[in-house]
C-alpha atoms as a PDB file:
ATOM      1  CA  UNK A   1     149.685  37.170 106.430  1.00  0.00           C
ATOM      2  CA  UNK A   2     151.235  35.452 103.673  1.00  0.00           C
ATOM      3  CA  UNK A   3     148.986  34.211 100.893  1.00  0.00           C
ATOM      4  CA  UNK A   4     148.953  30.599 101.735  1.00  0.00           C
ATOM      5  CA  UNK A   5     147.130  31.410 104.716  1.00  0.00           C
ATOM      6  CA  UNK A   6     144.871  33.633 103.255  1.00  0.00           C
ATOM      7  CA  UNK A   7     143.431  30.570 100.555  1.00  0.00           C
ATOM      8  CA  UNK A   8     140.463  29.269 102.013  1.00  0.00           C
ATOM      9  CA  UNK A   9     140.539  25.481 102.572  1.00  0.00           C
ATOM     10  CA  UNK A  10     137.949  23.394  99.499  1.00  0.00           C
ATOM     11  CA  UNK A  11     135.085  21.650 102.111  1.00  0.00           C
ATOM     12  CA  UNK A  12     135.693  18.026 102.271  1.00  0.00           C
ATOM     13  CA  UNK A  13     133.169  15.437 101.773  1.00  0.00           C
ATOM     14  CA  UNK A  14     132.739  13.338 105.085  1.00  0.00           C
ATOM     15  CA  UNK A  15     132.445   9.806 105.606  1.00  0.00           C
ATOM     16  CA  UNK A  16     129.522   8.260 106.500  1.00  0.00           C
ATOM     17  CA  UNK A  17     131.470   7.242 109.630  1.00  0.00           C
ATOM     18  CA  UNK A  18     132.206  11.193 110.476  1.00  0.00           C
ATOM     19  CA  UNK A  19     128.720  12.144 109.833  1.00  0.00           C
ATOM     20  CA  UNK A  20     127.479   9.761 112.445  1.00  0.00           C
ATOM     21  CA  UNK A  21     130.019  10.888 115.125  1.00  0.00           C
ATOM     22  CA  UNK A  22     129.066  14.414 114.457  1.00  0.00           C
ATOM     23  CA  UNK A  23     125.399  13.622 114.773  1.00  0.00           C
ATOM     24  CA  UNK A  24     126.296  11.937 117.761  1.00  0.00           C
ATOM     25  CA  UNK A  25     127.569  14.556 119.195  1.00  0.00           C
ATOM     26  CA  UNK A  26     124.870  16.741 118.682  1.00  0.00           C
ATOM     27  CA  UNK A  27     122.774  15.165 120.313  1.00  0.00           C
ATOM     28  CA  UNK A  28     125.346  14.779 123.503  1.00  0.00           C
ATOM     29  CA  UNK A  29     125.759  18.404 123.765  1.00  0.00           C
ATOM     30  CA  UNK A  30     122.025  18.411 122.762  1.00  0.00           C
ATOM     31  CA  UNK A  31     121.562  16.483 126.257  1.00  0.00           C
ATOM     32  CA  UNK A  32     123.918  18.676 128.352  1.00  0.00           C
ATOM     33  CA  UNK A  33     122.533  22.131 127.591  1.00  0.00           C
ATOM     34  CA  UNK A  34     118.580  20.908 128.342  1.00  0.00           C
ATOM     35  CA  UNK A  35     120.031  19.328 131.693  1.00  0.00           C
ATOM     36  CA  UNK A  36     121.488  22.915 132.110  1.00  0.00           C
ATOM     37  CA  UNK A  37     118.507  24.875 131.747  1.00  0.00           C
ATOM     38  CA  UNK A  38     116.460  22.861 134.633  1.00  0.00           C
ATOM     39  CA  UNK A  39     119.644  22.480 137.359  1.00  0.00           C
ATOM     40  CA  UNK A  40     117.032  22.205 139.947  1.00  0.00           C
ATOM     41  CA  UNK A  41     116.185  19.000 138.320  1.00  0.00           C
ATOM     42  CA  UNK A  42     117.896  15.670 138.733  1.00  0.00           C
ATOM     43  CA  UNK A  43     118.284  13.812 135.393  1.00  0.00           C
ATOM     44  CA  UNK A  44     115.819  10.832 134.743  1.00  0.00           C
ATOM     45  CA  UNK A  45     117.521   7.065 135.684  1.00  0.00           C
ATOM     46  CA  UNK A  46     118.885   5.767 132.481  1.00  0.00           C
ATOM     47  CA  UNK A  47     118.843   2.225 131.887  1.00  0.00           C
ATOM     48  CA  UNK A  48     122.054   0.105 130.453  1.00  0.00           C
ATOM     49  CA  UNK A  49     120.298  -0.573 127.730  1.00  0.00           C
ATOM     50  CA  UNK A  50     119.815   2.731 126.522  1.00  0.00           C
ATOM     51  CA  UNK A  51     123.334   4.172 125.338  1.00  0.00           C
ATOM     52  CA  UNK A  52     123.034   0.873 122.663  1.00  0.00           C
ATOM     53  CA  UNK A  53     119.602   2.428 121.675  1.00  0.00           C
ATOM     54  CA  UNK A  54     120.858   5.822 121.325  1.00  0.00           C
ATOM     55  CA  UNK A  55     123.585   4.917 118.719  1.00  0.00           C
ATOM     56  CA  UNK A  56     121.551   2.972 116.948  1.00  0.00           C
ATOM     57  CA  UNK A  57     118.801   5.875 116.617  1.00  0.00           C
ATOM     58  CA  UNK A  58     121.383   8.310 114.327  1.00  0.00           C
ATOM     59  CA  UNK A  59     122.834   4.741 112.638  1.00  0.00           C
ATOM     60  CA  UNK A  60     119.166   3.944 111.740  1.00  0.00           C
ATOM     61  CA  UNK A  61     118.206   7.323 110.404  1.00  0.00           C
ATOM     62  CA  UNK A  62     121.559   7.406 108.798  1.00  0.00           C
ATOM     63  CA  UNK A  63     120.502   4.030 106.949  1.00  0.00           C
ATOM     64  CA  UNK A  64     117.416   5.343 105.672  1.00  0.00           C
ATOM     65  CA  UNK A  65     118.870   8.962 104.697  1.00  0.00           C
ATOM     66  CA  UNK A  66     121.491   6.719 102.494  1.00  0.00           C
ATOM     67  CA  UNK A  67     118.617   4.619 101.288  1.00  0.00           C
ATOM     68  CA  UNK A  68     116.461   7.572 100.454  1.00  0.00           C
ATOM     69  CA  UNK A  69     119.387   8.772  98.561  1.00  0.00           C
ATOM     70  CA  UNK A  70     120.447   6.115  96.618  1.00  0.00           C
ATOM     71  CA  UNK A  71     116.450   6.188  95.916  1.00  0.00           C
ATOM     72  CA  UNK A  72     116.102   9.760  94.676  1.00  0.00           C
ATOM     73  CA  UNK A  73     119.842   9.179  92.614  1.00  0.00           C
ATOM     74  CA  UNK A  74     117.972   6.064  90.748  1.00  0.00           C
ATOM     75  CA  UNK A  75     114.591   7.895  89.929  1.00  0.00           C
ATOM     76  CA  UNK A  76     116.566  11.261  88.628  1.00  0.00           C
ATOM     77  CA  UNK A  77     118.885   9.434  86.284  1.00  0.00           C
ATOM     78  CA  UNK A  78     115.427   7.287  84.828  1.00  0.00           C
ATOM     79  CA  UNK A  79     113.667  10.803  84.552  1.00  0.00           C
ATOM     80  CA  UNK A  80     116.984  11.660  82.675  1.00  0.00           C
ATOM     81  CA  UNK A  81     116.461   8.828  80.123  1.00  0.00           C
ATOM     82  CA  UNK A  82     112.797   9.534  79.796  1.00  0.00           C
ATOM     83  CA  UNK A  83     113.633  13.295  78.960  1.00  0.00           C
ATOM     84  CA  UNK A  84     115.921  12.413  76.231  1.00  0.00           C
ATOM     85  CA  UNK A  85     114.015   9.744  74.859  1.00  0.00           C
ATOM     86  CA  UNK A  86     111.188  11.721  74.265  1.00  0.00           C
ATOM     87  CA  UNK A  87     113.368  15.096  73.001  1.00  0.00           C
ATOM     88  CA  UNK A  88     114.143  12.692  70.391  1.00  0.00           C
ATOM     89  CA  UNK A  89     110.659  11.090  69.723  1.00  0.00           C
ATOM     90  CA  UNK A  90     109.656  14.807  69.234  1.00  0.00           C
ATOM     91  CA  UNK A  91     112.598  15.726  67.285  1.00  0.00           C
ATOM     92  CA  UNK A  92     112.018  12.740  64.928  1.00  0.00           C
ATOM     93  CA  UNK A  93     107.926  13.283  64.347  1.00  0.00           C
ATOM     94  CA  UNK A  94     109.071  16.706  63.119  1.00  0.00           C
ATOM     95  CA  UNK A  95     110.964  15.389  60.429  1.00  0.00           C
ATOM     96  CA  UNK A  96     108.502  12.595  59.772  1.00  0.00           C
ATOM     97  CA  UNK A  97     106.668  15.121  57.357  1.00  0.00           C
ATOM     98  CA  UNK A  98     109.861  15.578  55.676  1.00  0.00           C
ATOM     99  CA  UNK A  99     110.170  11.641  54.828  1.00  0.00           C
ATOM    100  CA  UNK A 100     106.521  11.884  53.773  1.00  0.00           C
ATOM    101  CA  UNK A 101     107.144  14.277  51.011  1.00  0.00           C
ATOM    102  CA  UNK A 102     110.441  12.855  49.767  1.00  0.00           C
ATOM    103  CA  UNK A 103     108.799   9.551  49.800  1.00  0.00           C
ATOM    104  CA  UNK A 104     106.150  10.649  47.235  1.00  0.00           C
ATOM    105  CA  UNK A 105     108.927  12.418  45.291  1.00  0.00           C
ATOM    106  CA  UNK A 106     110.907   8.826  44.876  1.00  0.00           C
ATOM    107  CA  UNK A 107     107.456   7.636  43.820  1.00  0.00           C
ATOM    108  CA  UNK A 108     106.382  10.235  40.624  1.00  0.00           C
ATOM    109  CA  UNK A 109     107.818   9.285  37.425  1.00  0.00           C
ATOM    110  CA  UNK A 110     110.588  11.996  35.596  1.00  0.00           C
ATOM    111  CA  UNK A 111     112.507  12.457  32.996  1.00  0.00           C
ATOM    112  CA  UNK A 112     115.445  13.935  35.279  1.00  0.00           C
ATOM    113  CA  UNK A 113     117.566  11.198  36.334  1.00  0.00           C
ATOM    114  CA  UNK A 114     120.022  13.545  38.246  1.00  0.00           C
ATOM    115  CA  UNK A 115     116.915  15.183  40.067  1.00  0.00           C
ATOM    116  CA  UNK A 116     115.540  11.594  40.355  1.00  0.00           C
ATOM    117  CA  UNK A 117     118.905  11.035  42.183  1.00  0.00           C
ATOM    118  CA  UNK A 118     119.348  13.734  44.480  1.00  0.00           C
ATOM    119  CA  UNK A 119     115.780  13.097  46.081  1.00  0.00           C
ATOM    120  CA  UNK A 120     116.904   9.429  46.580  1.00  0.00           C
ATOM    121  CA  UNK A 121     120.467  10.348  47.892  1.00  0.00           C
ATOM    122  CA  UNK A 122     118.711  12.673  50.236  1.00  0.00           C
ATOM    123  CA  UNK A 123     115.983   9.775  51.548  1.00  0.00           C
ATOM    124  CA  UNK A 124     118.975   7.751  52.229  1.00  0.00           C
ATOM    125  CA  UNK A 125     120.825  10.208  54.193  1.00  0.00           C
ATOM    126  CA  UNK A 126     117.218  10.987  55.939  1.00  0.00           C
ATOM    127  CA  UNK A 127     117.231   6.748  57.066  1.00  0.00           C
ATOM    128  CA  UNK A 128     120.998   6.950  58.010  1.00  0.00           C
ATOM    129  CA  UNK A 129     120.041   9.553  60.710  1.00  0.00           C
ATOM    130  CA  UNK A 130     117.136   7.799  61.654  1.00  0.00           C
ATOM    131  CA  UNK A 131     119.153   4.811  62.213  1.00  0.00           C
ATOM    132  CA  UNK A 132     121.959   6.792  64.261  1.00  0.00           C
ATOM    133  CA  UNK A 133     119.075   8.054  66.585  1.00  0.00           C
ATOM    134  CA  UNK A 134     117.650   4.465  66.779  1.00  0.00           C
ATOM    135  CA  UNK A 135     114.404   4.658  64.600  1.00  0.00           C
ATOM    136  CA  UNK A 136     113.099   2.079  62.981  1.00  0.00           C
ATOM    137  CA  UNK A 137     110.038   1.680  59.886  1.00  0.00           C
ATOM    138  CA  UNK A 138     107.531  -0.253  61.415  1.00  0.00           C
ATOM    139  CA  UNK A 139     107.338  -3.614  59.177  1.00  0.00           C
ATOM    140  CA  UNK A 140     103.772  -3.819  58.123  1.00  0.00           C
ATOM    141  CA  UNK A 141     102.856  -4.890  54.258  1.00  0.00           C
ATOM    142  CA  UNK A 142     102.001  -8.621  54.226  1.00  0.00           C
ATOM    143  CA  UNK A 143     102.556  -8.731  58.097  1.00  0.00           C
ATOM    144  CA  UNK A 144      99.200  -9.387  60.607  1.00  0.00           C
ATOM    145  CA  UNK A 145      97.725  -6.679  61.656  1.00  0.00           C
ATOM    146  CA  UNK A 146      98.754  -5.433  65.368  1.00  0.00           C
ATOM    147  CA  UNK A 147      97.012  -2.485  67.000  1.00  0.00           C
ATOM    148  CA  UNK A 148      99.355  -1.351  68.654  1.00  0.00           C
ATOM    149  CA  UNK A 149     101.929  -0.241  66.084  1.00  0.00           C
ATOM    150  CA  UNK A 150      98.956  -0.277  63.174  1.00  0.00           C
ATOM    151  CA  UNK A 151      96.038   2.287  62.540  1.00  0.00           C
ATOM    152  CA  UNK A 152      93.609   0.514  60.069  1.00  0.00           C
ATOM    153  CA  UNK A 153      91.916   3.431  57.972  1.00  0.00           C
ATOM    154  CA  UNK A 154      90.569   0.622  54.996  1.00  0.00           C
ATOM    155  CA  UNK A 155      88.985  -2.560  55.296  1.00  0.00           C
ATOM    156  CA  UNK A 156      88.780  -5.393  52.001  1.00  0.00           C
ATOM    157  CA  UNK A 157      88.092  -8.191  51.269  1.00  0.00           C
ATOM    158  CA  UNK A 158      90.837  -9.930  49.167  1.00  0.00           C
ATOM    159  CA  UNK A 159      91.251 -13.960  49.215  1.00  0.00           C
ATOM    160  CA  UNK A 160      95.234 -13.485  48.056  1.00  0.00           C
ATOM    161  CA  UNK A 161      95.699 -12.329  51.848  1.00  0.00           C
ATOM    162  CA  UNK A 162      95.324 -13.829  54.651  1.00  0.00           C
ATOM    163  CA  UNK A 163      92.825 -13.341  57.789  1.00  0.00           C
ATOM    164  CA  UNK A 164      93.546  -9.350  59.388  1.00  0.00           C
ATOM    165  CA  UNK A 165      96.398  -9.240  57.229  1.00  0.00           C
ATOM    166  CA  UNK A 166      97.514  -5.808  56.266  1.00  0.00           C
ATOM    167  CA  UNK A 167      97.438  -5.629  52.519  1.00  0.00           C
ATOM    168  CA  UNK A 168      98.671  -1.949  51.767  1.00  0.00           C
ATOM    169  CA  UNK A 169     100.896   0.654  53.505  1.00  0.00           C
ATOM    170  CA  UNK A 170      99.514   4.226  53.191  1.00  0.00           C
ATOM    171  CA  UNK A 171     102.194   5.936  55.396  1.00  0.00           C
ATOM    172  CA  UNK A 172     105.213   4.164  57.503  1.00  0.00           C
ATOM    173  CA  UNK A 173     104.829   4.033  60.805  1.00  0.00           C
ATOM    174  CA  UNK A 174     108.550   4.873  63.107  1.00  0.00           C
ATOM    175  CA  UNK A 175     109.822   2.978  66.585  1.00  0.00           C
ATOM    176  CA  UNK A 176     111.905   4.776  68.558  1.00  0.00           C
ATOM    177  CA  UNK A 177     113.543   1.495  70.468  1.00  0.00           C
ATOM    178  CA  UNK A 178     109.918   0.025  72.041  1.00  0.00           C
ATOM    179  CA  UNK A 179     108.501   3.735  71.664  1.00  0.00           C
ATOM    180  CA  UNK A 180     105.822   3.666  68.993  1.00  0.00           C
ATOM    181  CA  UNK A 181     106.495   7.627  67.295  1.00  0.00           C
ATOM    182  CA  UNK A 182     103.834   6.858  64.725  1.00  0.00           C
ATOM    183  CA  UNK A 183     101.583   4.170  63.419  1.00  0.00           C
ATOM    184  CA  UNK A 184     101.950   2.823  60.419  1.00  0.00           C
ATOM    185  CA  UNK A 185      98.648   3.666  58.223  1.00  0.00           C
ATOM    186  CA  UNK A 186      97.502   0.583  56.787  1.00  0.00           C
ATOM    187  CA  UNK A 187      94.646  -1.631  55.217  1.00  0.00           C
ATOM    188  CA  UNK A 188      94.076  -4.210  56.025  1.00  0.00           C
ATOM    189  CA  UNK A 189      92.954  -7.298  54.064  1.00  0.00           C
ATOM    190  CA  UNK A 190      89.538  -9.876  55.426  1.00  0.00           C
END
């Protein structure tokens, strides 16, 4: 044999069209070998009507198969989304304690501007990749207070602020597009 013959053909993917003929088929032959098996029997009057319902039995069933398809293709690729967006929610609330402690180190006084430097060079960097991955600081000083991307810890009463107006930040909240990663820590004023 020469080696031309002796590669295997790849399987090719069949039409929607061939899958329906072969179904088809089936279900001829299907017909043949149970009228085989009882040759004592006569086979049951057919009416006209009937070789229009048998075809469109397997085009039916092929409709739904595609539809369930098309179905389980849609709900795998949203499960996809929902896997990575929350790989990165999970990712980003590790580092979150990170940005805690640099954020107090912008905040204490020193006398070393180079080291004062480096820990704000390295809280910028930190908000560049939080902006690559799509995070964003929840907005809350002077902004009304919203439950569901605030957690009020302190209550006062201050007349320079307005009605459930949050008057102090204790610890940023993050977004991850509409994903809330962590409230923002607030208190909030009246």
């Amino acid at each position: 044999m020469s080696k031309k013959k002796e590669k295997k053909e790849l399987p090719v993917q069949e039409t929607p069209e061939e899958v329906l003929e072969e179904q088809t088929e089936e279900l001829e032959t299907l017909e043949t070998d149970t009228q085989a098996d009882f040759p004592g029997q006569e086979p049951e009057a057919v009416p006209e009507e009937a070789p229009a319902q048998e075809q469109l039995v397997p085009k039916e069933q092929f409709l739904r198969l595609a539809a369930e398809y098309d179905n389980y293709r849609k709900r795998t690729a949203k499960e996809k989304e929902s896997l990575w967006t929350d790989a990165k929610a999970d990712t980003v609330q590790a580092f979150l304690p990170v940005y805690d402690n640099l954020e107090r180190a912008m905040k204490q006084d020193t006398s070393d501007e180079a080291y004062k430097k480096g820990v704000e060079m390295t809280m910028n960097q930190l908000k560049e990749v939080f902006a690559k991955l799509g995070v964003t600081e929840i907005e809350a000083e002077g902004k009304p207070f919203d439950p569901n991307l605030h957690n009020a810890v302190m209550h006062i009463e201050d007349e320079n602020f307005g009605e459930n107006t949050v008057a102090q930040v204790f610890q940023a909240g993050f977004m991850l597009g509409e994903k809330v990663i962590r409230f923002a820590m607030v208190q909030v004023a009246n």
